[in-house]
C-alpha atoms as a PDB file:
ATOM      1  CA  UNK A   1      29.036 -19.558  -5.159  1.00  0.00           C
ATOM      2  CA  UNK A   2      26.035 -17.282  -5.511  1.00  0.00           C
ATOM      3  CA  UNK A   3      23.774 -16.722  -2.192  1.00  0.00           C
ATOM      4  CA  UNK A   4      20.352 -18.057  -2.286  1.00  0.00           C
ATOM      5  CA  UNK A   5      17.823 -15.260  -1.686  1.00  0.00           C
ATOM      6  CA  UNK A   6      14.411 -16.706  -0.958  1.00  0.00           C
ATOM      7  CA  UNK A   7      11.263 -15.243  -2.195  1.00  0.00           C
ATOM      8  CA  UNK A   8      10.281 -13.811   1.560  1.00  0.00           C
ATOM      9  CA  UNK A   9      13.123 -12.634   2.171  1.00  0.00           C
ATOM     10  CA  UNK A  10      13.546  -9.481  -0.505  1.00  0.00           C
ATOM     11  CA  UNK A  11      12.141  -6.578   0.791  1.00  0.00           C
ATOM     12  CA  UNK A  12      10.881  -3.153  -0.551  1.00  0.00           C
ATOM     13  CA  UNK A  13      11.493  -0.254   0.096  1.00  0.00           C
ATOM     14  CA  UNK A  14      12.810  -1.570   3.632  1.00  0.00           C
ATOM     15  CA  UNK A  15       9.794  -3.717   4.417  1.00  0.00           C
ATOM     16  CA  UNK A  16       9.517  -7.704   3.807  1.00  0.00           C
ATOM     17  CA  UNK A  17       6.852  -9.343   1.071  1.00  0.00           C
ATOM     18  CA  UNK A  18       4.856  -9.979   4.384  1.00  0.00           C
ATOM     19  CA  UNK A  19       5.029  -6.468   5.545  1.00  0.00           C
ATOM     20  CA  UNK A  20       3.302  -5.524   2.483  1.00  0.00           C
ATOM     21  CA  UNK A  21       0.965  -7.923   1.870  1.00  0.00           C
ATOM     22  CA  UNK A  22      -0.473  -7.230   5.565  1.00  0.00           C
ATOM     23  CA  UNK A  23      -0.454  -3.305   4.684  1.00  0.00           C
ATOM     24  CA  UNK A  24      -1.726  -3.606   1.574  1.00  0.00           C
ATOM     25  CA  UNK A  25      -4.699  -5.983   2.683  1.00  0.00           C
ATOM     26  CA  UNK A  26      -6.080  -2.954   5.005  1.00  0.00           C
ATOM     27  CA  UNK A  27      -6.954  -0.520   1.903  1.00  0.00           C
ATOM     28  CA  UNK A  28      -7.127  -2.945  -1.254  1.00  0.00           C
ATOM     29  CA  UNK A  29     -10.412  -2.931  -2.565  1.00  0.00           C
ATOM     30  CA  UNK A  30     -12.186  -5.967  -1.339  1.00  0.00           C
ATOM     31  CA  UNK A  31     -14.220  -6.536  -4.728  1.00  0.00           C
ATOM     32  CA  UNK A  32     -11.046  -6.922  -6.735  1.00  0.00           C
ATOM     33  CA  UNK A  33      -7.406  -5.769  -5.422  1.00  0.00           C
ATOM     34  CA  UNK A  34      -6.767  -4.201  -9.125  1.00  0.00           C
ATOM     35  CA  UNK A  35      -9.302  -1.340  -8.565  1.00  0.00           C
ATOM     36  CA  UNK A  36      -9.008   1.937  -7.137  1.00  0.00           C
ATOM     37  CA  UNK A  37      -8.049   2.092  -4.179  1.00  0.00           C
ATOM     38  CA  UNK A  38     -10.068   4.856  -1.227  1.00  0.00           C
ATOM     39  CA  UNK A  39      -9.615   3.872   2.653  1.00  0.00           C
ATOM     40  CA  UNK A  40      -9.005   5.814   6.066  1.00  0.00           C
ATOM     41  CA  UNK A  41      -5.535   5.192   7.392  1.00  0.00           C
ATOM     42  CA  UNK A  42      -3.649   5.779  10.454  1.00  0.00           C
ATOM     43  CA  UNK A  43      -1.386   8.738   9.243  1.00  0.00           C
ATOM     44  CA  UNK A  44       1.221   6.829  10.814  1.00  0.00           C
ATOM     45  CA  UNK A  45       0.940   4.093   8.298  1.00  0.00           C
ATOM     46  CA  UNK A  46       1.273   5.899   5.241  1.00  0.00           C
ATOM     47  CA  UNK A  47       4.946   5.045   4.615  1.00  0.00           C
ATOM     48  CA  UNK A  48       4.498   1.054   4.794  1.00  0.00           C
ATOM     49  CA  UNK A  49       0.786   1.141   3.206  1.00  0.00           C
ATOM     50  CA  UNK A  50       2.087   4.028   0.089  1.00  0.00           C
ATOM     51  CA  UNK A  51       4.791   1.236  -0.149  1.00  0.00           C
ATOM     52  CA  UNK A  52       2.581  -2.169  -0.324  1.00  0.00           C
ATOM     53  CA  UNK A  53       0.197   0.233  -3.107  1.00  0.00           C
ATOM     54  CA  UNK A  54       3.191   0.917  -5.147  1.00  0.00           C
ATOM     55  CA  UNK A  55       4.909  -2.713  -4.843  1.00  0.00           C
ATOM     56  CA  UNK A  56       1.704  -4.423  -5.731  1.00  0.00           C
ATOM     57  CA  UNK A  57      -0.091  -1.876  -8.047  1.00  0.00           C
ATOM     58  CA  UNK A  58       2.504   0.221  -9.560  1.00  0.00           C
ATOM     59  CA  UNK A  59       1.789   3.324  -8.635  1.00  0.00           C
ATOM     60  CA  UNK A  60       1.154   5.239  -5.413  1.00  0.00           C
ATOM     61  CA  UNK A  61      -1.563   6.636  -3.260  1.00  0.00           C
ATOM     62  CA  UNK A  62      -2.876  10.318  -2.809  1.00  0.00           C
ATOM     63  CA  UNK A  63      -3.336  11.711   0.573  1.00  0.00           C
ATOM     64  CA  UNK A  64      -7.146  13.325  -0.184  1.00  0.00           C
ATOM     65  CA  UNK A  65      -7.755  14.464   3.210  1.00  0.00           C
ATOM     66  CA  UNK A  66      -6.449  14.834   6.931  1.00  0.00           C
ATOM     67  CA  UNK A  67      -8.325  14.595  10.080  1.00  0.00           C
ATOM     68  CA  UNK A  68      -7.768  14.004  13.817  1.00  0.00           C
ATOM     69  CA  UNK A  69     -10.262  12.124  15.535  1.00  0.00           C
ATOM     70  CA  UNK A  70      -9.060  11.119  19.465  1.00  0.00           C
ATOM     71  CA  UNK A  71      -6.323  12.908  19.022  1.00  0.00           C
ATOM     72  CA  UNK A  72      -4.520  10.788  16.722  1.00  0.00           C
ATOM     73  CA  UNK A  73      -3.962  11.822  13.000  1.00  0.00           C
ATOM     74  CA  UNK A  74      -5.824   9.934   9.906  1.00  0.00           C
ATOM     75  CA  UNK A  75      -5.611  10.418   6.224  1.00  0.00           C
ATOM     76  CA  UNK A  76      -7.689   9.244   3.465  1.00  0.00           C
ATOM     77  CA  UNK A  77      -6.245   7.980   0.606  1.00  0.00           C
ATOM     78  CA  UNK A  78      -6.690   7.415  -3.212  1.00  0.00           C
ATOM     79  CA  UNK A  79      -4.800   4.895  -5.431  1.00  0.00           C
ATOM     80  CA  UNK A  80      -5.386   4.343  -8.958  1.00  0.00           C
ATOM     81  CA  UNK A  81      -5.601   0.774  -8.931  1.00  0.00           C
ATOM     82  CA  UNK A  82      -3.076  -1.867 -11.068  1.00  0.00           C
ATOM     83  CA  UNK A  83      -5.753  -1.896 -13.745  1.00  0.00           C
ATOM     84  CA  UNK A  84      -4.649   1.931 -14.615  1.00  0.00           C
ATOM     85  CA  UNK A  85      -0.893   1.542 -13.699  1.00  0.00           C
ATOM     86  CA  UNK A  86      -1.001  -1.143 -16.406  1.00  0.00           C
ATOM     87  CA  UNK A  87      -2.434   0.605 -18.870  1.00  0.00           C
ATOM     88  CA  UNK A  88      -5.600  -2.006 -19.198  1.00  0.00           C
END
């Protein structure tokens, strides 16, 4: 008998649907999640939110830029957006 794997329970990349739908909700463009995507991140983020771009765009982001501000390390990022990934 086959196991039942339920929908919230595949992950990514090592990270649960969940996990990337929070990530990806902090840099998705808030107009329309299919754009491009530009936001500030925690450089310690970039693994889980480069993996929530590429799981629900289809393509990763582009680290732009790195900064320190209070001593703890940012990036800002670029994604294409689903639109482009698509081909639309």
């Amino acid at each position: 008998m086959q196991e039942v794997i339920h929908k919230e329970d595949r992950v990514f990349l090592g990270y649960t649907r969940e996990e990337l739908s929070k990530a990806f909700d902090k840099v998705a463009n808030s107009d329309n999640w299919k754009d491009e995507i530009e936001a500030t991140i925690p450089a310690s983020d970039f693994d889980i939110v480069n993996s929530a771009v590429i799981f629900f765009t289809g393509g990763g982001l582009e680290s732009v830029k790195q900064f320190e501000r209070d001593g703890e390390a940012f990036l800002e990022v670029f994604g294409q957006g689903y639109y482009v990934h698509i081909g639309a």
